[in-house]
N, C-alpha and C. Protein backbone atom coordinates (compact mmCIF):
# COMPACT_ATOMS: atom_id res chain seq x y z
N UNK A 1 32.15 -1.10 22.63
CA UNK A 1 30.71 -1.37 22.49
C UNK A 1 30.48 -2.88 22.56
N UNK A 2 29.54 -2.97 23.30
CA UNK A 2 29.45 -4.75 23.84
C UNK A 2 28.18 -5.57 22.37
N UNK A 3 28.35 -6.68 22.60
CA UNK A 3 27.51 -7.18 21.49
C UNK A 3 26.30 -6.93 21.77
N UNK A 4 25.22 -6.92 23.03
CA UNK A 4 24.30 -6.29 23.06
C UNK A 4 23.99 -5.00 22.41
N UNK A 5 24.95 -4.11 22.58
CA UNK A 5 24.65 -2.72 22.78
C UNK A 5 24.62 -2.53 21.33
N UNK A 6 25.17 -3.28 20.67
CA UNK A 6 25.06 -3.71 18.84
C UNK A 6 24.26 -4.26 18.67
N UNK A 7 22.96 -4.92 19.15
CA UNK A 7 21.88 -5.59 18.63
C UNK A 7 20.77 -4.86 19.15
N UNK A 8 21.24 -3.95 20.14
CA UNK A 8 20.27 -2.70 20.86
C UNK A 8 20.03 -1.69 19.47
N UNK A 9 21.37 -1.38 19.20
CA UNK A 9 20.97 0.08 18.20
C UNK A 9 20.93 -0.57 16.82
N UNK A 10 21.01 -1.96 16.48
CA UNK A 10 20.33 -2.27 14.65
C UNK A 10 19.06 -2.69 15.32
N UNK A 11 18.67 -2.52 16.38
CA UNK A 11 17.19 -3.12 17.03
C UNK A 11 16.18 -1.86 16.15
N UNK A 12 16.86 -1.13 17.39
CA UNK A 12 16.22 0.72 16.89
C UNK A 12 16.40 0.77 15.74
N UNK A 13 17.27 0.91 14.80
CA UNK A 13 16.79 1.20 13.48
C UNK A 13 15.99 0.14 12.71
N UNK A 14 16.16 -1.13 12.90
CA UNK A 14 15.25 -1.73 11.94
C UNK A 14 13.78 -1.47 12.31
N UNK A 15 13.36 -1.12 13.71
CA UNK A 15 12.53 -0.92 14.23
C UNK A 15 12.12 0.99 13.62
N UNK A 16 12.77 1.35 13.39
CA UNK A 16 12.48 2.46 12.97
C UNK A 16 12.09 2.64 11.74
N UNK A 17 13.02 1.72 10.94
CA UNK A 17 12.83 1.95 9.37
C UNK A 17 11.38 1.05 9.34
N UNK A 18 10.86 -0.01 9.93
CA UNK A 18 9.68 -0.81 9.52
C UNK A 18 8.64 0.16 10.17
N UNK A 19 8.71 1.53 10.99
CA UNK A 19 7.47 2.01 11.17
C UNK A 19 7.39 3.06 10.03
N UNK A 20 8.89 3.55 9.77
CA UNK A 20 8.54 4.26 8.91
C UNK A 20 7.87 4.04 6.99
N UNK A 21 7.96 2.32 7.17
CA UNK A 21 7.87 2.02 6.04
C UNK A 21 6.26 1.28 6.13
N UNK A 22 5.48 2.27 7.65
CA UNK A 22 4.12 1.63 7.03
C UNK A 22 3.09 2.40 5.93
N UNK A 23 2.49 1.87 5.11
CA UNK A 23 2.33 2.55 3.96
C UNK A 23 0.86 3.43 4.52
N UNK A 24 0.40 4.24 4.83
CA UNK A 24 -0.28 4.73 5.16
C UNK A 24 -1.40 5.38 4.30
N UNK A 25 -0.65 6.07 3.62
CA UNK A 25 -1.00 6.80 2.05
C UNK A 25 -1.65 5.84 1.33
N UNK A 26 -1.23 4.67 1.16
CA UNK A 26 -1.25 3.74 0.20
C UNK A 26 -2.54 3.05 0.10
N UNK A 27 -2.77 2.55 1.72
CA UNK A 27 -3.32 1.96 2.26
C UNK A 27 -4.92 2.46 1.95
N UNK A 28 -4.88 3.59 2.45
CA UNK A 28 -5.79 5.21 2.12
C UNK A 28 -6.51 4.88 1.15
N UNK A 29 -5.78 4.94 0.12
CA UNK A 29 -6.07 4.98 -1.29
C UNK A 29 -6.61 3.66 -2.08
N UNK A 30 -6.17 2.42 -1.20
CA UNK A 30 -6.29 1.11 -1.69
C UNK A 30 -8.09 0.97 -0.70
N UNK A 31 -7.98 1.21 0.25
CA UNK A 31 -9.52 1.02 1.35
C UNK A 31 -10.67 2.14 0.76
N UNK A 32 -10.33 2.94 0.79
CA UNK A 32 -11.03 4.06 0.35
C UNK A 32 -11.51 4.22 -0.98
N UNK A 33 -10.67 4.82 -1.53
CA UNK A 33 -11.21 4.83 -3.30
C UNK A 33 -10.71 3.81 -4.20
N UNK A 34 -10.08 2.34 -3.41
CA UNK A 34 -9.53 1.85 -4.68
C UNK A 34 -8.76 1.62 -5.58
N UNK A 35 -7.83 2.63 -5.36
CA UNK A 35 -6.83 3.19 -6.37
C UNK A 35 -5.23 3.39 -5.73
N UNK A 36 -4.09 3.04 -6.71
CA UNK A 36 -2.71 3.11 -6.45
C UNK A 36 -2.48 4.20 -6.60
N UNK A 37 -1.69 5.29 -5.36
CA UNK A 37 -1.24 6.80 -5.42
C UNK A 37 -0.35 6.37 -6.28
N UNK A 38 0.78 5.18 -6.14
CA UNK A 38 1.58 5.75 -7.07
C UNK A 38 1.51 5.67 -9.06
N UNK A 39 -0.24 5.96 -8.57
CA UNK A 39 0.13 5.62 -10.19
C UNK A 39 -0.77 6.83 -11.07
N UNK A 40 -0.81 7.33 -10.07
CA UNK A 40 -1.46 9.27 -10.23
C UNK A 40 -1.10 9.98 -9.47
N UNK A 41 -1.35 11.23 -9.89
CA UNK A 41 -0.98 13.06 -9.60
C UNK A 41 0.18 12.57 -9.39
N UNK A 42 1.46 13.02 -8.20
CA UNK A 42 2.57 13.00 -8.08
C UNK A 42 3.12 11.64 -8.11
N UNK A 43 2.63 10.49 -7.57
CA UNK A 43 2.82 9.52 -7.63
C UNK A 43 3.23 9.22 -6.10
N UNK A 44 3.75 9.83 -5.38
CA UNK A 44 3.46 10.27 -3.89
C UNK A 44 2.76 9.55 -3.07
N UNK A 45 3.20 8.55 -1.91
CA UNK A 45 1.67 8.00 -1.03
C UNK A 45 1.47 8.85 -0.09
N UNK A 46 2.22 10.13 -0.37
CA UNK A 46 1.91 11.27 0.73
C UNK A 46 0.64 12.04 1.07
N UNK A 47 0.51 12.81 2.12
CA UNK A 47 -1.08 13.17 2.60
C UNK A 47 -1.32 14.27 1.52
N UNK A 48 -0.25 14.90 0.27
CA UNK A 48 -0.92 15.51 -0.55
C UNK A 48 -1.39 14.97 -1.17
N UNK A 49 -0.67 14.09 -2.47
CA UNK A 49 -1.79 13.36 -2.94
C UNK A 49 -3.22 12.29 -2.02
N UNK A 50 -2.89 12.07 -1.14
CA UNK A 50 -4.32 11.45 -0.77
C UNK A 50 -5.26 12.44 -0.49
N UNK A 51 -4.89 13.56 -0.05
CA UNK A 51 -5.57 14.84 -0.07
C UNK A 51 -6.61 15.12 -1.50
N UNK A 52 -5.60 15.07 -2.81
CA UNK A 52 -6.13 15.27 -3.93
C UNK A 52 -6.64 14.28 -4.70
N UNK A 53 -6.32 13.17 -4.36
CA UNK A 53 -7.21 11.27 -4.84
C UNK A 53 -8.56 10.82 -3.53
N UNK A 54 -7.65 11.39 -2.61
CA UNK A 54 -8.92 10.55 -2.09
C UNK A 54 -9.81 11.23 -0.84
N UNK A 55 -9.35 12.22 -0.22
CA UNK A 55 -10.39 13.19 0.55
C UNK A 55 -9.35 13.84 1.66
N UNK A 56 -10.01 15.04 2.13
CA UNK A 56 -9.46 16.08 3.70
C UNK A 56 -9.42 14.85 4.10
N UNK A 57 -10.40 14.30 4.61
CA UNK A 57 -10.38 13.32 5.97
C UNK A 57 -9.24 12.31 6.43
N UNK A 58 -9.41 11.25 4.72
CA UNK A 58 -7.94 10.44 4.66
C UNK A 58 -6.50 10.91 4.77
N UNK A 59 -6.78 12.51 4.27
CA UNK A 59 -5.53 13.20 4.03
C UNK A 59 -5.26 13.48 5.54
N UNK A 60 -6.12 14.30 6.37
CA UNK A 60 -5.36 14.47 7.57
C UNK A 60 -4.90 13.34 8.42
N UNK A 61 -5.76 12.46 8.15
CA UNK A 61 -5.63 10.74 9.15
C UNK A 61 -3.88 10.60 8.87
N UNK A 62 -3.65 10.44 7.55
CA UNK A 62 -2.61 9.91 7.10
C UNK A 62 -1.33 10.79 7.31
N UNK A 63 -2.01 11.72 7.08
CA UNK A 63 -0.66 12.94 8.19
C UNK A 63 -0.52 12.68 9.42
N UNK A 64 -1.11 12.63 10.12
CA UNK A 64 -1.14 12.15 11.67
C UNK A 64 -0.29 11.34 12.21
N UNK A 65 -0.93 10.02 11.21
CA UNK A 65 -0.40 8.46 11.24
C UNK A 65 1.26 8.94 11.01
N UNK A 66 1.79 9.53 9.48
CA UNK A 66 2.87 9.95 8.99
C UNK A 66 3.85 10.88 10.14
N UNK A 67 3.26 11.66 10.97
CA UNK A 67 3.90 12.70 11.74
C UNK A 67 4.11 11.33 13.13
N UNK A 68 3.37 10.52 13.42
CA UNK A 68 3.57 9.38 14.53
C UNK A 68 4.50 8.48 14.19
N UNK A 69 4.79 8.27 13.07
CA UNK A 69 6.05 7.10 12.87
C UNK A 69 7.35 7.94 13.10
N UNK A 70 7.35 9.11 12.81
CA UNK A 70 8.56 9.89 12.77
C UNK A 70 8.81 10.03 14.40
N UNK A 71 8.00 10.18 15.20
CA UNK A 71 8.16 10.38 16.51
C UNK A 71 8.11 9.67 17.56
N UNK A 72 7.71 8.45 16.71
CA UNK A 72 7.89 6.79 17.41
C UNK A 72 8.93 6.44 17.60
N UNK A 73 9.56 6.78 16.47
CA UNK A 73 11.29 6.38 16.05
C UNK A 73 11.85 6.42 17.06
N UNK A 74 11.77 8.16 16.94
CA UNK A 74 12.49 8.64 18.50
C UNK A 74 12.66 8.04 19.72
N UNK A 75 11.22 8.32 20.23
CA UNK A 75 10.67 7.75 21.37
C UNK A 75 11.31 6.34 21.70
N UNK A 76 10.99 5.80 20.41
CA UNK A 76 11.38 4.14 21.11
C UNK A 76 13.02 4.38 21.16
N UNK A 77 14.15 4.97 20.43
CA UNK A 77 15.54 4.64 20.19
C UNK A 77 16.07 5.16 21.88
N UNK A 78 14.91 6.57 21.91
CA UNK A 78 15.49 6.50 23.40
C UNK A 78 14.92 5.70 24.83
N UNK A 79 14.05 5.42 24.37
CA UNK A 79 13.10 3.98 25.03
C UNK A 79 14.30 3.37 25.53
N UNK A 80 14.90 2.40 24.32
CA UNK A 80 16.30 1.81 24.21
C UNK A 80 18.14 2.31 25.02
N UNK A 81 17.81 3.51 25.03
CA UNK A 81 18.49 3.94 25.73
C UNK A 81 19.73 4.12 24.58
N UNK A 82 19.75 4.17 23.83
CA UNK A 82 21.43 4.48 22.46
C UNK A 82 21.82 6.05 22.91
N UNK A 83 22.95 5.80 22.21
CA UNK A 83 23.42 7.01 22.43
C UNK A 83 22.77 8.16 21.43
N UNK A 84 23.11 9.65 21.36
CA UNK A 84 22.18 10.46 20.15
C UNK A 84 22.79 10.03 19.09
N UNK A 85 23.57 9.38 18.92
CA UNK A 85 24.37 9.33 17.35
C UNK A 85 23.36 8.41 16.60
N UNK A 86 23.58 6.84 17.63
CA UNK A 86 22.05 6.19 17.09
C UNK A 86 20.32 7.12 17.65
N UNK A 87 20.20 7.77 17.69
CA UNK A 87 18.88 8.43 17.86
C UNK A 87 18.97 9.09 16.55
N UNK A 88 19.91 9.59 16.13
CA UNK A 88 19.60 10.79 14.90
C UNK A 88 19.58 9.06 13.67
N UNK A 89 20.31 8.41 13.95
CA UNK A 89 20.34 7.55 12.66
C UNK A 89 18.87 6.29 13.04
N UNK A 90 18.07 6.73 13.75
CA UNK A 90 17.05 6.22 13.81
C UNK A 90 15.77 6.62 13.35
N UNK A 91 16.13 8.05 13.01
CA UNK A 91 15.64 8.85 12.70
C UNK A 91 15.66 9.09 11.06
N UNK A 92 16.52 8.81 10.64
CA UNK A 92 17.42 8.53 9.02
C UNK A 92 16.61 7.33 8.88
N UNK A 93 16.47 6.76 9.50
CA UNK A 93 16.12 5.30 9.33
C UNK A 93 14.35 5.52 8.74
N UNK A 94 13.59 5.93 10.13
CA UNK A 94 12.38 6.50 9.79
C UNK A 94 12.25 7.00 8.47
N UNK A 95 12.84 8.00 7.90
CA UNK A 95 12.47 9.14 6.89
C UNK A 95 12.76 8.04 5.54
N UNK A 96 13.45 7.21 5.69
CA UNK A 96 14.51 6.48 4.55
C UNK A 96 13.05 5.24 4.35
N UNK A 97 12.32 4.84 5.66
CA UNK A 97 11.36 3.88 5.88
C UNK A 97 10.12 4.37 4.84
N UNK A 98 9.66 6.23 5.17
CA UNK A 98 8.75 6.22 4.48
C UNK A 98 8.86 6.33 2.83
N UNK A 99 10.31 6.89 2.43
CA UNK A 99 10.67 7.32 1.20
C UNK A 99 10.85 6.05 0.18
N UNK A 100 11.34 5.11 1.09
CA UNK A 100 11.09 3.56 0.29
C UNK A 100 11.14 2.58 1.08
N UNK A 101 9.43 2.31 0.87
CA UNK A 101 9.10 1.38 2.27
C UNK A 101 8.98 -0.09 1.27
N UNK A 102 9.56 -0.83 2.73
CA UNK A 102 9.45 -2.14 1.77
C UNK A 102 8.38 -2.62 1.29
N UNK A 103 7.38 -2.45 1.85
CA UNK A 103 6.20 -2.88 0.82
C UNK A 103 5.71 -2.78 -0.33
N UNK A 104 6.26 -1.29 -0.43
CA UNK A 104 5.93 -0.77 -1.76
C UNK A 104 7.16 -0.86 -3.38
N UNK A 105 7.77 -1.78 -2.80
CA UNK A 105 9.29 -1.83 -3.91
C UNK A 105 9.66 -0.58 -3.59
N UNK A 106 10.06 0.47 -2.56
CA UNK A 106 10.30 1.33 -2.79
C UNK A 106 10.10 2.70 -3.45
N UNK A 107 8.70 2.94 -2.89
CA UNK A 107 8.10 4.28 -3.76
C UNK A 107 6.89 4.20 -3.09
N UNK A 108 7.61 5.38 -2.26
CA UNK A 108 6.26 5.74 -1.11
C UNK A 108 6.29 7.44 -0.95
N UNK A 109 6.60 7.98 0.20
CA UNK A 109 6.31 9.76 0.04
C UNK A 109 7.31 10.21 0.00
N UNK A 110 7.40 12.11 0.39
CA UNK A 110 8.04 12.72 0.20
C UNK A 110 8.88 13.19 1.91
N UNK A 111 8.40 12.66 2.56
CA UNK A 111 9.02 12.44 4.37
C UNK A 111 9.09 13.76 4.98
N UNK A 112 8.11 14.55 4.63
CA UNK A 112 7.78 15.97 5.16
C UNK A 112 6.71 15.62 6.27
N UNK A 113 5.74 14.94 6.62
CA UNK A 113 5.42 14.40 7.65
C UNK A 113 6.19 13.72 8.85
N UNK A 114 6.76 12.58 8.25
CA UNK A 114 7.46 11.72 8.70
C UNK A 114 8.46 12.56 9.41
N UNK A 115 9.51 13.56 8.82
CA UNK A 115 9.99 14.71 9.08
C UNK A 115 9.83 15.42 10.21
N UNK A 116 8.94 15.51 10.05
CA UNK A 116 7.79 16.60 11.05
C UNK A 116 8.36 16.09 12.84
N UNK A 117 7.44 14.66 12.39
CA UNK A 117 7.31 13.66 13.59
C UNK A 117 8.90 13.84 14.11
N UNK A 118 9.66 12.93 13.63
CA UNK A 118 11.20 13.04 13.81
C UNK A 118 11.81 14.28 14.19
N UNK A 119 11.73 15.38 13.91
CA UNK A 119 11.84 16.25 14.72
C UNK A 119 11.21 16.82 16.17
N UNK A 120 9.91 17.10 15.80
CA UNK A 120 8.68 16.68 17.47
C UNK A 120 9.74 15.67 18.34
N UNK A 121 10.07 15.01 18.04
CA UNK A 121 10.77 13.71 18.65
C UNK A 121 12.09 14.32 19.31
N UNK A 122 12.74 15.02 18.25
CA UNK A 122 14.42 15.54 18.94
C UNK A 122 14.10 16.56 19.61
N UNK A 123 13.87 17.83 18.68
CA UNK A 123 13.53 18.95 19.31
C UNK A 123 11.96 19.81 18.54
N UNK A 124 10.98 19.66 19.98
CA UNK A 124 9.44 20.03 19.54
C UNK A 124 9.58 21.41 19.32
N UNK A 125 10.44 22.21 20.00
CA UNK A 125 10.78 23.49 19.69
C UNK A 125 11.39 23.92 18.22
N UNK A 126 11.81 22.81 17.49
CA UNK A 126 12.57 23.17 16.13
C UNK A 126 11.31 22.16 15.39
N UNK A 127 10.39 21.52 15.62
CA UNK A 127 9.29 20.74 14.91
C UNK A 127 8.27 21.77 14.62
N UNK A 128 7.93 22.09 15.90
CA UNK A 128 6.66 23.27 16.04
C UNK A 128 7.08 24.39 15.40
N UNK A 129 8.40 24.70 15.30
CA UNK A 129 8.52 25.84 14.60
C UNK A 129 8.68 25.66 13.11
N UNK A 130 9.01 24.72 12.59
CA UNK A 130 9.02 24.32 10.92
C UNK A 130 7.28 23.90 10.33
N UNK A 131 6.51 23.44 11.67
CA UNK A 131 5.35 23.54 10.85
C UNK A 131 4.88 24.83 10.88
N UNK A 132 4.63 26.01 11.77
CA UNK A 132 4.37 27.00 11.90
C UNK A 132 4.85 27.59 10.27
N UNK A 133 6.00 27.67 10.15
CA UNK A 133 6.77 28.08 8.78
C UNK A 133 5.65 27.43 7.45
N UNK A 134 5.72 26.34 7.48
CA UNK A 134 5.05 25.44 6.60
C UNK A 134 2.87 26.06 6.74
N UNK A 135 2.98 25.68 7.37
CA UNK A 135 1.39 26.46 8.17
C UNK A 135 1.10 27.85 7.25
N UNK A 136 2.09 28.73 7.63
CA UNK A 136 2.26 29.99 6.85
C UNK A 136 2.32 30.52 5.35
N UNK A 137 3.23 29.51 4.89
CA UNK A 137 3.88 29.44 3.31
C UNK A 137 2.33 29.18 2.80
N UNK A 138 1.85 27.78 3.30
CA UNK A 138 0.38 27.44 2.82
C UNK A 138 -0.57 27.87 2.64
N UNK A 139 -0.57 29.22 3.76
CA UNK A 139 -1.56 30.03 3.94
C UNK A 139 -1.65 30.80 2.78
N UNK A 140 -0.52 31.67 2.52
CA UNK A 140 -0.39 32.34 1.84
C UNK A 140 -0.24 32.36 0.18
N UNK A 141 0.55 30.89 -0.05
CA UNK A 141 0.50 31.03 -1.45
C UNK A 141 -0.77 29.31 -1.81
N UNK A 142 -0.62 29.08 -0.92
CA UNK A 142 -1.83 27.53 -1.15
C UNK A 142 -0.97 26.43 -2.13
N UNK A 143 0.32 26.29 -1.85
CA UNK A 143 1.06 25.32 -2.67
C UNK A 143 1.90 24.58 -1.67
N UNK A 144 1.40 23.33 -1.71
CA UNK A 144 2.46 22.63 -0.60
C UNK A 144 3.80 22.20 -0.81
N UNK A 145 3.81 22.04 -1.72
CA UNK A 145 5.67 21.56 -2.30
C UNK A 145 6.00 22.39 -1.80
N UNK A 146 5.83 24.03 -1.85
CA UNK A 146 6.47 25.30 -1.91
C UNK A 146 6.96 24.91 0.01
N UNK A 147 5.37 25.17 0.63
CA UNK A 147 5.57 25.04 2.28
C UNK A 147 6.46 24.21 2.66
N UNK A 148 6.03 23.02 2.22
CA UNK A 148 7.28 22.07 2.50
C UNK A 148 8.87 22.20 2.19
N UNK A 149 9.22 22.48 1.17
CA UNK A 149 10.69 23.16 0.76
C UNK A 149 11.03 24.14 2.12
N UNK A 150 10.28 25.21 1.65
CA UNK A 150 10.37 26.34 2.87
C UNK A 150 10.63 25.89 4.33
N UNK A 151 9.84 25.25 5.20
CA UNK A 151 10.31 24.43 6.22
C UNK A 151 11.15 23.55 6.02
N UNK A 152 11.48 22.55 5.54
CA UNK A 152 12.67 21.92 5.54
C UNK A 152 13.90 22.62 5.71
N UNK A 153 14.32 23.96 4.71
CA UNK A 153 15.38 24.68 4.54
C UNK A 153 15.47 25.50 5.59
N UNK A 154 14.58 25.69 6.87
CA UNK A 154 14.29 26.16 8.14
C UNK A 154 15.22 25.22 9.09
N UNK A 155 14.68 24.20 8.62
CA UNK A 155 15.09 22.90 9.63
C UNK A 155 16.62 22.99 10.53
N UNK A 156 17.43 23.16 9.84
CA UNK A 156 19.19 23.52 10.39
C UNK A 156 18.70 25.16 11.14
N UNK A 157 18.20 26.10 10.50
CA UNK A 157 18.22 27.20 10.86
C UNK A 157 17.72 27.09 12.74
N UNK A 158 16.49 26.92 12.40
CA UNK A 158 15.63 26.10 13.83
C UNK A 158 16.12 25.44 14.90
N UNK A 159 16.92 24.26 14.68
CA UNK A 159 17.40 23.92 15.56
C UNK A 159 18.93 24.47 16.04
N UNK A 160 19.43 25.23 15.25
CA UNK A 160 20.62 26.14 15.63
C UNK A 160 20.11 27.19 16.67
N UNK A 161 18.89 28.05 16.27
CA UNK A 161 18.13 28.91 17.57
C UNK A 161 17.59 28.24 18.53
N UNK A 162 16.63 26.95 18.69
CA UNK A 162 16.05 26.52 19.48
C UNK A 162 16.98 25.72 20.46
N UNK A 163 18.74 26.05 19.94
CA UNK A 163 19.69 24.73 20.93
C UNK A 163 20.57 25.97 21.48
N UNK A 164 20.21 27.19 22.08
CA UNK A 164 21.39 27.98 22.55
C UNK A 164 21.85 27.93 23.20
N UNK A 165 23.78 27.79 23.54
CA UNK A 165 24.40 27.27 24.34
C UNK A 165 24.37 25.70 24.29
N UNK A 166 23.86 25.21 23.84
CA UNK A 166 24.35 23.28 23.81
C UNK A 166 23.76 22.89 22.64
N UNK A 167 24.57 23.72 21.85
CA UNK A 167 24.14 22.93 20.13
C UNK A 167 24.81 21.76 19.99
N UNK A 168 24.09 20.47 19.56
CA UNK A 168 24.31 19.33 19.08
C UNK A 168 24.75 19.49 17.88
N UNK A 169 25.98 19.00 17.60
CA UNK A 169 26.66 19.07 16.43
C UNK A 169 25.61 17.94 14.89
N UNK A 170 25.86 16.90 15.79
CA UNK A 170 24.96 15.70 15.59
C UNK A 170 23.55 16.17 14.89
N UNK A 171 22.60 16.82 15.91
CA UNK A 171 21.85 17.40 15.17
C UNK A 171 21.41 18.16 14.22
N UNK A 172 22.37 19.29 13.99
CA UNK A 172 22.53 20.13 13.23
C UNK A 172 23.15 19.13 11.59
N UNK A 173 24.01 18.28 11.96
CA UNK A 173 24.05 17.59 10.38
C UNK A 173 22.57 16.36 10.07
N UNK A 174 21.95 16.12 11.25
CA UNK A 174 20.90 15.60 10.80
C UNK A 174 19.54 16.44 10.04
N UNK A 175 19.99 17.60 11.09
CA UNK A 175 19.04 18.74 10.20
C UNK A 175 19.38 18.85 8.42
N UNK A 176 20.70 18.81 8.12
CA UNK A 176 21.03 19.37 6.81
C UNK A 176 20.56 17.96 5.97
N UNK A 177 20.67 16.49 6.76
CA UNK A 177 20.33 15.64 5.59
C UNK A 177 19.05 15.31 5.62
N UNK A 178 18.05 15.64 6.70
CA UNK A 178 16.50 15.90 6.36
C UNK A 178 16.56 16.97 5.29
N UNK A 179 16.95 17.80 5.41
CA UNK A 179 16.39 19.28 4.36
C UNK A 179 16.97 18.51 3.07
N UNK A 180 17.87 17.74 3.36
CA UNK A 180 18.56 17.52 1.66
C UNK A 180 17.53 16.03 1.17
N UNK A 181 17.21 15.70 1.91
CA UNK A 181 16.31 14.45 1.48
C UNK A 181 14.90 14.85 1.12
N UNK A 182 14.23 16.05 1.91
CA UNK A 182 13.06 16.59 1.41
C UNK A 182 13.00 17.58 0.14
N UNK A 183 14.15 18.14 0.34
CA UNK A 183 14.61 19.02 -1.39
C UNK A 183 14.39 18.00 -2.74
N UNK A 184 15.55 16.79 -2.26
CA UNK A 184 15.74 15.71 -3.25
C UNK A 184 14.19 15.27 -3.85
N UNK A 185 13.67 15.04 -3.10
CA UNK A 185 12.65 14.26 -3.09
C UNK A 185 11.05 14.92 -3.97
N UNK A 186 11.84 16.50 -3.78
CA UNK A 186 10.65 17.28 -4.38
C UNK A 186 11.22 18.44 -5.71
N UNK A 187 12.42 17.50 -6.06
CA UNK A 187 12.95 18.41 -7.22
C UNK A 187 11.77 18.75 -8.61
N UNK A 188 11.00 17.19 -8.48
CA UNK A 188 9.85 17.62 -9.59
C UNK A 188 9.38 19.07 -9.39
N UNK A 189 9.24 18.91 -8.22
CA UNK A 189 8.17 20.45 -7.57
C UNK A 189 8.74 21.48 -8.03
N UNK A 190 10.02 21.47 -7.47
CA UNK A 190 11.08 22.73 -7.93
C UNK A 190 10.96 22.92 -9.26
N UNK A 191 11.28 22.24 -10.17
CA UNK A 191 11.07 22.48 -11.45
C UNK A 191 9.97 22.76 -11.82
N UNK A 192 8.92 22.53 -10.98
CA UNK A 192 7.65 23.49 -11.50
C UNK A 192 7.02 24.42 -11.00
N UNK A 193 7.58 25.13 -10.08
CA UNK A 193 7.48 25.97 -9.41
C UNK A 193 8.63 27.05 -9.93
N UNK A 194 9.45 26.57 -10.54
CA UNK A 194 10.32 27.41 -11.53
C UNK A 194 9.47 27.58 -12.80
N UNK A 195 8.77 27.01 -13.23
CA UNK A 195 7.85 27.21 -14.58
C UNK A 195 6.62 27.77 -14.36
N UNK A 196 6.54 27.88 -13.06
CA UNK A 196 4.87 28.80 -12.15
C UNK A 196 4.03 27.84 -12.58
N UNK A 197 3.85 26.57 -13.08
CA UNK A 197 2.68 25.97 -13.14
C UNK A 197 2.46 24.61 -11.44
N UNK A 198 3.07 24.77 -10.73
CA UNK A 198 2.67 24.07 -9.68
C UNK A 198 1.35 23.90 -9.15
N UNK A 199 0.81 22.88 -8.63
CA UNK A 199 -0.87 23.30 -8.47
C UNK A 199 -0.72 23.45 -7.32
N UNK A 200 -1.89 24.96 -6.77
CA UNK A 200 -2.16 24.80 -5.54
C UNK A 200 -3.33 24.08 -5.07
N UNK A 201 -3.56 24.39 -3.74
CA UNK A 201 -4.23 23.43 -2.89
C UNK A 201 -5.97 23.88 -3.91
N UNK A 202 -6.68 22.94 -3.71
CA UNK A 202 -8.10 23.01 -4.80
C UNK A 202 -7.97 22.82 -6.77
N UNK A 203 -6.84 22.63 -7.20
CA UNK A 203 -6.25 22.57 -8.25
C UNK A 203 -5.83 21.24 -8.20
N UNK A 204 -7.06 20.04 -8.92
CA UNK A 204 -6.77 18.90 -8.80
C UNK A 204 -5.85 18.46 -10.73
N UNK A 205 -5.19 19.38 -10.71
CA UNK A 205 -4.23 18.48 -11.99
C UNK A 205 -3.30 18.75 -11.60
């Protein structure tokens, strides 16, 4: 590997981790109503809580914005031309950007957007199908931690069906440390979703 081709792929990730570390949520919450997510409901600068602090509108914007950094990542690492090894760790990079972005000392969302995007990015066939999953869970029980868990733990499953005949090994362990970073990240949830008091969607405590 030539010294370029080493300043090519810490290019892509620093470039990845600074989109993923734009605060979006935060931002939301600071223009809009005023107020630090992380210092209510989950503490989260994610589009749930801005959903539940500060409105639908901000909330979907900021999903959007959140699902575009994840798929920027992509885009640009292969822009760059790296090999997939740096594409999946550009991608790590992203999710790691929104979960502790430098602006925020580190305490920003839960990278189920961000997620989202980053997958759209590798494979739209294993993206589209984890929100579909997520889409569903929501529908039905109106608790997003829950949807989100549920798709994530899809995530390996998904791209194992959506890659038949040329499964990326590569991918498939990037799948398992998204699902393990969105689990991690929402163990509060788990634990209250083990106690049945989780709020669903219209249940602002």
């Amino acid at each position: 590997m030539t010294d370029s081709t080493i300043l090519i792929n810490l290019l892509s990730l620093f470039i990845s981790y600074m989109l993923g570390s734009f605060p979006s949520g935060y931002l939301a919450g600071r223009w809009i109503s005023n107020i630090d997510l992380r210092e209510i409901g989950s503490g989260s600068t994610g589009a749930t809580n801005v959903l539940r602090h500060v409105g639908k509108v901000p909330a979907l914007i900021v999903f959007l914005v959140d699902v575009g950094k994840g798929v920027s990542a992509i885009l640009i690492a292969r822009a760059f031309e790296v090999d997939e090894i740096w594409q999946i760790a550009a991608g790590i990079s992203s999710l790691s950007g929104h979960i502790w972005p430098i602006w925020l000392k580190g305490k920003g969302g839960k990278a189920v957007a961000t997620g989202l995007g980053v997958f759209l990015g590798i494979s739209y066939q294993a993206g589209l199908g984890s929100l579909g999953i997520f889409l569903i869970i929501l529908l039905i029980w109106r608790i997003v931690s829950l949807a989100s868990i549920c798709a994530a733990i899809s995530l390996p499953v998904l791209i194992y069906l959506t890659s038949p005949g040329n499964i990326s090994t590569s991918y498939i362990l990037f799948s398992l440390i998204a699902m393990t970073l969105v689990l991690w990240r929402h163990r509060s949830n788990i634990m209250r979703l083990k106690e049945g008091n989780e709020p669903r969607i219209g249940n602002q405590n």
